[in-house]
Structures are given as structure tokens and as C-alpha cells.
Protein backbone atom coordinates (compact mmCIF):
# COMPACT_ATOMS: atom_id res chain seq x y z
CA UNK A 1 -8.73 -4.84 17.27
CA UNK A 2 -5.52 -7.28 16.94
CA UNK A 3 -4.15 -7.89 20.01
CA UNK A 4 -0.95 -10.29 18.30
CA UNK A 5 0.76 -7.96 15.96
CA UNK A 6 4.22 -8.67 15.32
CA UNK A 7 7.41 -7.10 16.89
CA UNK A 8 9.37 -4.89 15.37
CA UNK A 9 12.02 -7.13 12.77
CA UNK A 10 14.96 -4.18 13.54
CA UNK A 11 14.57 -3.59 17.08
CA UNK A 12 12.42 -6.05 18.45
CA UNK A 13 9.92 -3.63 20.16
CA UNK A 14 7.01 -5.27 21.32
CA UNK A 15 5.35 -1.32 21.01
CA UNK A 16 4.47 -2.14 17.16
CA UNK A 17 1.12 -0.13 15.78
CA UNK A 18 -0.27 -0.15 12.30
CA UNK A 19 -0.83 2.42 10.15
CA UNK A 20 -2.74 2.09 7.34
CA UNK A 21 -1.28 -0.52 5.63
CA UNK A 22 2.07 -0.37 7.20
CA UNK A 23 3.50 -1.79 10.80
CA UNK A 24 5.13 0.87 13.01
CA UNK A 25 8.28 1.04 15.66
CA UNK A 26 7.58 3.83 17.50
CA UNK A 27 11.12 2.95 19.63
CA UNK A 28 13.34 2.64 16.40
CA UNK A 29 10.84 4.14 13.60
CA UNK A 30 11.24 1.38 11.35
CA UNK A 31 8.15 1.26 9.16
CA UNK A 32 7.47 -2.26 6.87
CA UNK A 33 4.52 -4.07 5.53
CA UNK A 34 3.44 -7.05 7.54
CA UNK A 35 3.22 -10.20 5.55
CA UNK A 36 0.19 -12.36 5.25
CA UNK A 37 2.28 -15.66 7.07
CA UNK A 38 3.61 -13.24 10.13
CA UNK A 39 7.16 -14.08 9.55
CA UNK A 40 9.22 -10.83 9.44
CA UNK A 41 12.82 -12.70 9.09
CA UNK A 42 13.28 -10.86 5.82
CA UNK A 43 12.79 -13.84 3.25
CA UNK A 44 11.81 -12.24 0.05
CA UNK A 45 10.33 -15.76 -1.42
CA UNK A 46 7.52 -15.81 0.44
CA UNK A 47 4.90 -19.04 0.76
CA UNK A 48 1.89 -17.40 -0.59
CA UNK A 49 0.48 -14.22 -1.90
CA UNK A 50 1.35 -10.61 -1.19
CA UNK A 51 -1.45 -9.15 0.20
CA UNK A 52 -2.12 -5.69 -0.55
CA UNK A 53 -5.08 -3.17 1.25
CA UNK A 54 -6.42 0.09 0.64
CA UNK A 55 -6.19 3.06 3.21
CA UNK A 56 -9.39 1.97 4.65
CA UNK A 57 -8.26 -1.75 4.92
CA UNK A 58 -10.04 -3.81 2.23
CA UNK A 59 -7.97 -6.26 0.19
CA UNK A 60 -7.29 -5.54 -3.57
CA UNK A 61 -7.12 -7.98 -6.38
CA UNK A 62 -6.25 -7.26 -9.95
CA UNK A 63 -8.70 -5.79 -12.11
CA UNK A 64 -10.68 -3.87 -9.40
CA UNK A 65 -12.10 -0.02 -9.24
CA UNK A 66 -10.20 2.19 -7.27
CA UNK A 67 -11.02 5.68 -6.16
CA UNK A 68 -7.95 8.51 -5.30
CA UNK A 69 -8.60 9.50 -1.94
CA UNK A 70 -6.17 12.45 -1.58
CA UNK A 71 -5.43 14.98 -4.62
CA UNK A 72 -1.76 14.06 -5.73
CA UNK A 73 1.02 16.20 -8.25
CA UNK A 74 2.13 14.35 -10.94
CA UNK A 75 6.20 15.12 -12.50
CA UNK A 76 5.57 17.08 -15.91
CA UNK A 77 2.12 18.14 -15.39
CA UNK A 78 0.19 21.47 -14.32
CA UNK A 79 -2.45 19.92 -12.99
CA UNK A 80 -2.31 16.34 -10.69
CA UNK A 81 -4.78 14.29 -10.20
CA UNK A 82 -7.78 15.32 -8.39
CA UNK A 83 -9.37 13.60 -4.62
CA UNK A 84 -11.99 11.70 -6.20
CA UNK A 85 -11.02 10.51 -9.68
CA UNK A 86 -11.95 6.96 -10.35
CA UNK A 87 -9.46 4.17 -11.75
CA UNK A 88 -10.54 1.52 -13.39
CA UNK A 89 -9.08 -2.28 -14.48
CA UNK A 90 -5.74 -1.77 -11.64
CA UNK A 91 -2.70 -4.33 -11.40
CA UNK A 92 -1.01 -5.06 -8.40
CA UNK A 93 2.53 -5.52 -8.97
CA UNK A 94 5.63 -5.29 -6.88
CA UNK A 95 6.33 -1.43 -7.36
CA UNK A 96 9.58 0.54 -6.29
CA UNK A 97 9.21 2.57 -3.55
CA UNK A 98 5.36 1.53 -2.75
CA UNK A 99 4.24 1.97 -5.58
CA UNK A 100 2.21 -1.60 -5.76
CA UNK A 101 -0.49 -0.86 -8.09
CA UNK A 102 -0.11 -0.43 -12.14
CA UNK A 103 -3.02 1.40 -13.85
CA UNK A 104 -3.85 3.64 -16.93
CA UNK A 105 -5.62 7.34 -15.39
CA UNK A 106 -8.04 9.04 -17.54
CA UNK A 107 -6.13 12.64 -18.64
CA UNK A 108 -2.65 11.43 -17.56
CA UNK A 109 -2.00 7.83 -19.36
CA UNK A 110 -0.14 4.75 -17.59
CA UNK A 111 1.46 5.36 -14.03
CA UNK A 112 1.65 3.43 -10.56
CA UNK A 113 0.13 4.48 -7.41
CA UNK A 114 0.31 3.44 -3.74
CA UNK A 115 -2.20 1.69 -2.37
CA UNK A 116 -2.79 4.13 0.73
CA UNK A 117 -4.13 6.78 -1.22
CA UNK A 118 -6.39 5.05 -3.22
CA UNK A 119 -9.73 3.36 -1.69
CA UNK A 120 -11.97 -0.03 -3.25
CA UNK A 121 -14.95 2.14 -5.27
């Protein structure tokens, strides 16, 4: 595995663990996304592209299949979408609250999902 991951930008723990697609404090509990150039000093304008993974770690680009990995409730619906369910044609965009990818789901119409519960099909 990595043994150079980056210290926690809030505390400056050196104890920092991934998790899925997220870094980890485990001294303060800060959780962030690393960025692709390792600098953590909180410049929005970064030098080059967001990268965004999957749960399982592969890199998504726009236009790929996805596939829901866990069985999520959707606001104004009886039903949610099912573990399994296939999305095709996704956008990555910069989502509120990590939400980063724009798609349309069969059943349910135009929404945004994380990235850590959906996996590269």
C-alpha cells in the first residue's frame, strides 16, 4: 500500500488512513478528499483535474457505466433504488455534499449520487 499519505490539513496528525475515497484523522476526525497534486492548503483552484474513484478505487470519467453497490431511499418515493441497478452515460460534476456524479436512473429520472456507493460496471 501507500506508505506517503498526507497529514491531516486540521490537526496535522501524521495517523491519516483512507477510506474509500476519503482521507481520515483518526486524532481530530476530520474527513476530506485528497487531491491529485498532494497539497491540502485548502486552495480551491486547483492545477489540474479533480480526480474522482469508485468504492473499490478505479477512476471515473464522464460518460462511463456505473453499478449501485448498496440499495439507497430516495425523498418522495416508496421504493429506492435497488443494490445492483446499472447507470448508464454519468457526469462528474462538483456536487454539494458529495454528491460528484450527475446521471438520469431508469424508474426515478435525473438525480446525483456519490461516488462511494456506486462501482465502474
Amino acid at each position: 500500500m501507500s506508505d506517503n499519505l498526507p497529514p491531516c490539513p486540521q490537526c496535522s496528525s501524521e495517523y491519516t488512513y483512507e477510506m474509500n475515497a476519503l482521507m481520515v484523522c483518526p486524532e481530530c476526525g476530520h474527513e476530506w478528499v485528497p487531491t491529485a497534486g498532494g497539497a491540502e492548503s485548502g486552495s480551491s483552484s486547483g492545477s489540474g483535474e479533480r480526480v474522482i474513484k469508485d468504492a473499490v478505487g478505479n477512476v471515473l470519467t464522464d460518460g462511463d457505466t456505473v453499478t449501485v453497490i448498496k440499495a439507497l431511499k430516495v425523498k418522495g418515493s416508496v421504493s429506492g433504488i435497488k443494490a445492483g441497478t446499472k447507470v448508464r452515460n454519468i457526469r462528474l460534476v462538483d456536487g454539494v455534499d458529495g454528491h460528484d456524479i450527475d446521471c438520469r436512473v431508469e424508474g426515478f429520472g435525473a438525480m446525483q449520487l456519490k461516488s462511494s456507493v456506486v462501482k465502474k460496471a
